[in-house]
C-alpha atoms as a PDB file:
ATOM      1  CA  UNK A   1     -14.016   3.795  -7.218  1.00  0.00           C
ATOM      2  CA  UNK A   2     -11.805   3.412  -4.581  1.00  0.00           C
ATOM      3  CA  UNK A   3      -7.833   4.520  -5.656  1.00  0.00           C
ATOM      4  CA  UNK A   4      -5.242   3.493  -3.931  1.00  0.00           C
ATOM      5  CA  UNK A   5      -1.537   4.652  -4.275  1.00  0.00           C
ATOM      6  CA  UNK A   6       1.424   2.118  -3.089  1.00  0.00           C
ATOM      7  CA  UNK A   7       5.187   1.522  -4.048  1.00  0.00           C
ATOM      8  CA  UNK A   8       5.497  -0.519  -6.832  1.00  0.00           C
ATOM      9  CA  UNK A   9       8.081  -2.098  -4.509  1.00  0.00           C
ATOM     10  CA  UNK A  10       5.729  -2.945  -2.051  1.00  0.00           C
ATOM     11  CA  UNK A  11       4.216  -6.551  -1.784  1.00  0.00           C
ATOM     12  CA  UNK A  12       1.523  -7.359  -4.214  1.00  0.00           C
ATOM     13  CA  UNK A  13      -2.316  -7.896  -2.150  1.00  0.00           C
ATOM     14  CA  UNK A  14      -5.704  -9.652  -3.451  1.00  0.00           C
ATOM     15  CA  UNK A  15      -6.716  -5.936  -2.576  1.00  0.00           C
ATOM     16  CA  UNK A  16      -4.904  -3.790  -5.427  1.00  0.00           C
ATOM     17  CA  UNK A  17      -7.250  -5.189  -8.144  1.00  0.00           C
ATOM     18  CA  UNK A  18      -6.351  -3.516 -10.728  1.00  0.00           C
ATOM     19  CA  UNK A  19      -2.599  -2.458 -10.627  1.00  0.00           C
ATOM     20  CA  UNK A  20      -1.048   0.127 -13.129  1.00  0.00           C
ATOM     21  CA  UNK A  21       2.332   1.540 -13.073  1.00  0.00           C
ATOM     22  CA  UNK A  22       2.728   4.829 -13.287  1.00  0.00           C
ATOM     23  CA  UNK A  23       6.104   5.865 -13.572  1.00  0.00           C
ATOM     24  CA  UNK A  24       8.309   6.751 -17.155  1.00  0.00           C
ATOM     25  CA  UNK A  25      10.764   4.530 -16.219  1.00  0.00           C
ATOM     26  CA  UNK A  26      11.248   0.534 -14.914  1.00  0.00           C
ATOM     27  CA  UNK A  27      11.901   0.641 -11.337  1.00  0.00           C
ATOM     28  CA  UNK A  28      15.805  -0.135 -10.385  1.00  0.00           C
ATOM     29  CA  UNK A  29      16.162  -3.755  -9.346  1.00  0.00           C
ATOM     30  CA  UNK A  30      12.729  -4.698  -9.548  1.00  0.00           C
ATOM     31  CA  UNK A  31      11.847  -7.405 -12.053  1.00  0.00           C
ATOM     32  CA  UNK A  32       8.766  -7.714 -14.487  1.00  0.00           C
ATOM     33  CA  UNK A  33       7.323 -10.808 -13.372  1.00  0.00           C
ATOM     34  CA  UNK A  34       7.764  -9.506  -9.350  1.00  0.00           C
ATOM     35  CA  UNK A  35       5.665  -6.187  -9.868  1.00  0.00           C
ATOM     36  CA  UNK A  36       2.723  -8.061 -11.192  1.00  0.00           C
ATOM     37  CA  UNK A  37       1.205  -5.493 -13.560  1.00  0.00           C
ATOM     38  CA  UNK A  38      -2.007  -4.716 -15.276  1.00  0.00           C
ATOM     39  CA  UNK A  39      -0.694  -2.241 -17.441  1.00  0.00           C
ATOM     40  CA  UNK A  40       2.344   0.750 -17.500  1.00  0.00           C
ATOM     41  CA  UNK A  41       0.681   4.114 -18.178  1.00  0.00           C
ATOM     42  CA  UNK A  42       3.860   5.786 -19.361  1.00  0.00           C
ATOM     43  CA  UNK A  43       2.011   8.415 -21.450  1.00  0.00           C
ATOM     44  CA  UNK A  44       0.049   9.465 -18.031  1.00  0.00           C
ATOM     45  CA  UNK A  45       3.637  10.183 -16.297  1.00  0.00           C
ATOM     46  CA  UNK A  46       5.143  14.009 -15.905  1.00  0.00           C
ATOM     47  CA  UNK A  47       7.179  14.869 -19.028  1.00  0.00           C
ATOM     48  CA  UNK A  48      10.966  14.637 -18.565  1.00  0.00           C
ATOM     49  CA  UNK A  49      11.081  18.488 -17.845  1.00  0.00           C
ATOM     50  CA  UNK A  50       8.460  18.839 -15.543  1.00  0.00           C
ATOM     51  CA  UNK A  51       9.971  15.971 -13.624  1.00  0.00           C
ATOM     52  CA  UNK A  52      13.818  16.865 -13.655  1.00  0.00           C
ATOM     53  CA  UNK A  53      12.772  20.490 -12.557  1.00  0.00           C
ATOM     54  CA  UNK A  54      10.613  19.258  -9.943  1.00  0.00           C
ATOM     55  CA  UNK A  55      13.034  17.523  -8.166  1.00  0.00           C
ATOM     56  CA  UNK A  56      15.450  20.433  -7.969  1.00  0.00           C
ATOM     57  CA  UNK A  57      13.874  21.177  -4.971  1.00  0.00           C
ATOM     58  CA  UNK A  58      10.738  19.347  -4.228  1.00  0.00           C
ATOM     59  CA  UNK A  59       9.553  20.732  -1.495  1.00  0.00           C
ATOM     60  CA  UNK A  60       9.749  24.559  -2.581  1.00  0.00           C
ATOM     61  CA  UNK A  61       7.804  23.551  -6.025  1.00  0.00           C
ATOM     62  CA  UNK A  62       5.295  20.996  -4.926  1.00  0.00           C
ATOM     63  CA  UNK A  63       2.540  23.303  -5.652  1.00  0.00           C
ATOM     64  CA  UNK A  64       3.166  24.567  -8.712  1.00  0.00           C
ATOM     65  CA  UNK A  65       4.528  21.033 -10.522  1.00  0.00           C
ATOM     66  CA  UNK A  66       1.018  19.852  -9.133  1.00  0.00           C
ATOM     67  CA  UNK A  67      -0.705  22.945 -11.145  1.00  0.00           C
ATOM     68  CA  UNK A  68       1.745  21.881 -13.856  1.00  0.00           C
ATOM     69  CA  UNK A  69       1.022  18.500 -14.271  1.00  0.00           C
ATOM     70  CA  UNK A  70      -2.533  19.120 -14.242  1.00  0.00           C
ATOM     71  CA  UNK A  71      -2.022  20.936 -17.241  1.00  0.00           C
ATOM     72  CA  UNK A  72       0.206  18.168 -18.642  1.00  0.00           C
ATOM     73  CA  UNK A  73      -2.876  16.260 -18.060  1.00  0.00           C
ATOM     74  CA  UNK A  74      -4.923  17.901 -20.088  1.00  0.00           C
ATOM     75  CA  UNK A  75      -3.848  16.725 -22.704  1.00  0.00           C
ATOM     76  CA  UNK A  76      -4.981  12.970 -22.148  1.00  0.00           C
ATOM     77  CA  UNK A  77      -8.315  13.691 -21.205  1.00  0.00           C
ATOM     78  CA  UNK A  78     -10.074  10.701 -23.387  1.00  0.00           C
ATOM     79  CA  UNK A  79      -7.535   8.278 -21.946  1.00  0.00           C
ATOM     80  CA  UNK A  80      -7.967   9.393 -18.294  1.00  0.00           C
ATOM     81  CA  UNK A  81     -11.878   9.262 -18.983  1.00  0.00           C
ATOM     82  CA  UNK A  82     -11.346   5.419 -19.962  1.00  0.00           C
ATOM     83  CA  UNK A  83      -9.139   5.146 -17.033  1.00  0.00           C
ATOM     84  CA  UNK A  84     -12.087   6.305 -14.485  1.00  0.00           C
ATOM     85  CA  UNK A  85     -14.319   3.933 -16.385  1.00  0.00           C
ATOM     86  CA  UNK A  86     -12.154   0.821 -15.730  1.00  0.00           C
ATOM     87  CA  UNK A  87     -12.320   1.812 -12.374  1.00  0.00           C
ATOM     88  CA  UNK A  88     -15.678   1.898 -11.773  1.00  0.00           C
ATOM     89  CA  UNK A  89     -15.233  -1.675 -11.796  1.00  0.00           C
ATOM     90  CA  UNK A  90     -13.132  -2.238  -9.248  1.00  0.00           C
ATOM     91  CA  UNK A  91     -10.190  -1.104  -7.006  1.00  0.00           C
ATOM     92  CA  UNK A  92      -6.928   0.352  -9.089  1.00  0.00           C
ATOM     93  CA  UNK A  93      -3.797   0.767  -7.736  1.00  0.00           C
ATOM     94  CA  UNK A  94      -0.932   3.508  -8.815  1.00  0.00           C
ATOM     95  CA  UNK A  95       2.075   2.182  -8.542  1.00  0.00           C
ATOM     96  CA  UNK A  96       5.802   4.590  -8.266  1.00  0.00           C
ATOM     97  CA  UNK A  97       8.854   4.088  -7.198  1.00  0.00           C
ATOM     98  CA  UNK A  98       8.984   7.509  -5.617  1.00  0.00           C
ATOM     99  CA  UNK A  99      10.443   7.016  -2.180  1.00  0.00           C
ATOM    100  CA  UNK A 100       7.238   9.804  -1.125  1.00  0.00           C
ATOM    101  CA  UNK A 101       4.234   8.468  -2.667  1.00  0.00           C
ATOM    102  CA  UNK A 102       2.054  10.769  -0.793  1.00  0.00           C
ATOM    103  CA  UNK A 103       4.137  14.198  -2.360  1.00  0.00           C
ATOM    104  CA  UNK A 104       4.548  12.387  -6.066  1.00  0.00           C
ATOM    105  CA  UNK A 105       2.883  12.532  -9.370  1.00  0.00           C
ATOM    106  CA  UNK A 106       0.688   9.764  -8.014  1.00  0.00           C
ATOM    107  CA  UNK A 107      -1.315  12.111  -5.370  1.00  0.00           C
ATOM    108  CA  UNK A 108      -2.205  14.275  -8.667  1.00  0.00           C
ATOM    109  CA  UNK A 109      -3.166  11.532 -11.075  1.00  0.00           C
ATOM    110  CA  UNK A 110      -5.312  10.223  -8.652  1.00  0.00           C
ATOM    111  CA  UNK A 111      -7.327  13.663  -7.748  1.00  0.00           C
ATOM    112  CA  UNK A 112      -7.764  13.715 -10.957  1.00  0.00           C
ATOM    113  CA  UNK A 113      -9.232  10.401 -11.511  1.00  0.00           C
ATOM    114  CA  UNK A 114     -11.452  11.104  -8.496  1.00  0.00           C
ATOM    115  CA  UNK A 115     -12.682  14.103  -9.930  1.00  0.00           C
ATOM    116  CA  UNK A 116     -13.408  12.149 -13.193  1.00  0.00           C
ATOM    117  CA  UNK A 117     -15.576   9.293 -11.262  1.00  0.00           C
ATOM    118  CA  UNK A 118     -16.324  10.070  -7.898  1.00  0.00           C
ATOM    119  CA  UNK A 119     -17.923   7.069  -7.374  1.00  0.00           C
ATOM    120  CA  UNK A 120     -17.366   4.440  -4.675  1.00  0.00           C
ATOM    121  CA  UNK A 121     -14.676   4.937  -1.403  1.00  0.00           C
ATOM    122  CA  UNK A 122     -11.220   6.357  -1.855  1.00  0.00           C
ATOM    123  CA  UNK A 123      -8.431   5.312   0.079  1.00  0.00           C
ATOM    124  CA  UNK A 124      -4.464   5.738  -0.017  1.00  0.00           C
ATOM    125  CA  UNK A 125      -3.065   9.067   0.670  1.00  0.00           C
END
């Protein structure tokens, strides 16, 4: 199952296949039809506290919020084992906003869909 991880602001490519949003909130200044979704996995996203204290200081936290939201994770485990499925099908794409991808949310929720299915080649960060 390859995974890739891209700004949502980036260009949309025949490669993505499936694309999902993974961010709690709409991207500033981007509009719906432009992002050309699949779906918007809100529930999958860092709760509001884990992502307000994370960016405090990003750098200094990075590996616990990644233990963290693991653990947030957790909690979804039937949804993230459809999630793998779907992508055992084809390519998926996470999409953020974070000006980082490689040091977001994104990098987790991917590991963690690799672990889940390692199937296929991985790509992105």
């Amino acid at each position: 199952m390859p995974i890739l991880i891209k700004r949502v602001y980036d260009p949309p490519s025949e490669r993505d296949g499936t694309r999902l949003l993974i961010d709690r909130l709409w991207p500033r200044g981007l509009k719906r039809d432009a992002a050309a979704l699949d779906g918007w996995l809100k529930d999958l996203t860092p709760s509001h506290d884990l992502r307000r204290w994370f960016h405090a200081s990003r750098d200094e936290r990075w590996p616990e919020f990644r233990a963290r939201y693991r653990a947030e994770l957790d909690a979804h485990g039937d949804r993230l084992a459809d999630l793998a499925e779907q992508g055992r099908a084809g390519t998926l794409t996470l999409l953020t906003a974070a000006r980082e991808p490689g040091r977001s949310h994104a990098v987790v929720l991917k590991e963690v869909l690799e672990s889940l299915a390692p199937l296929g080649g991985v790509e992105g960060w």
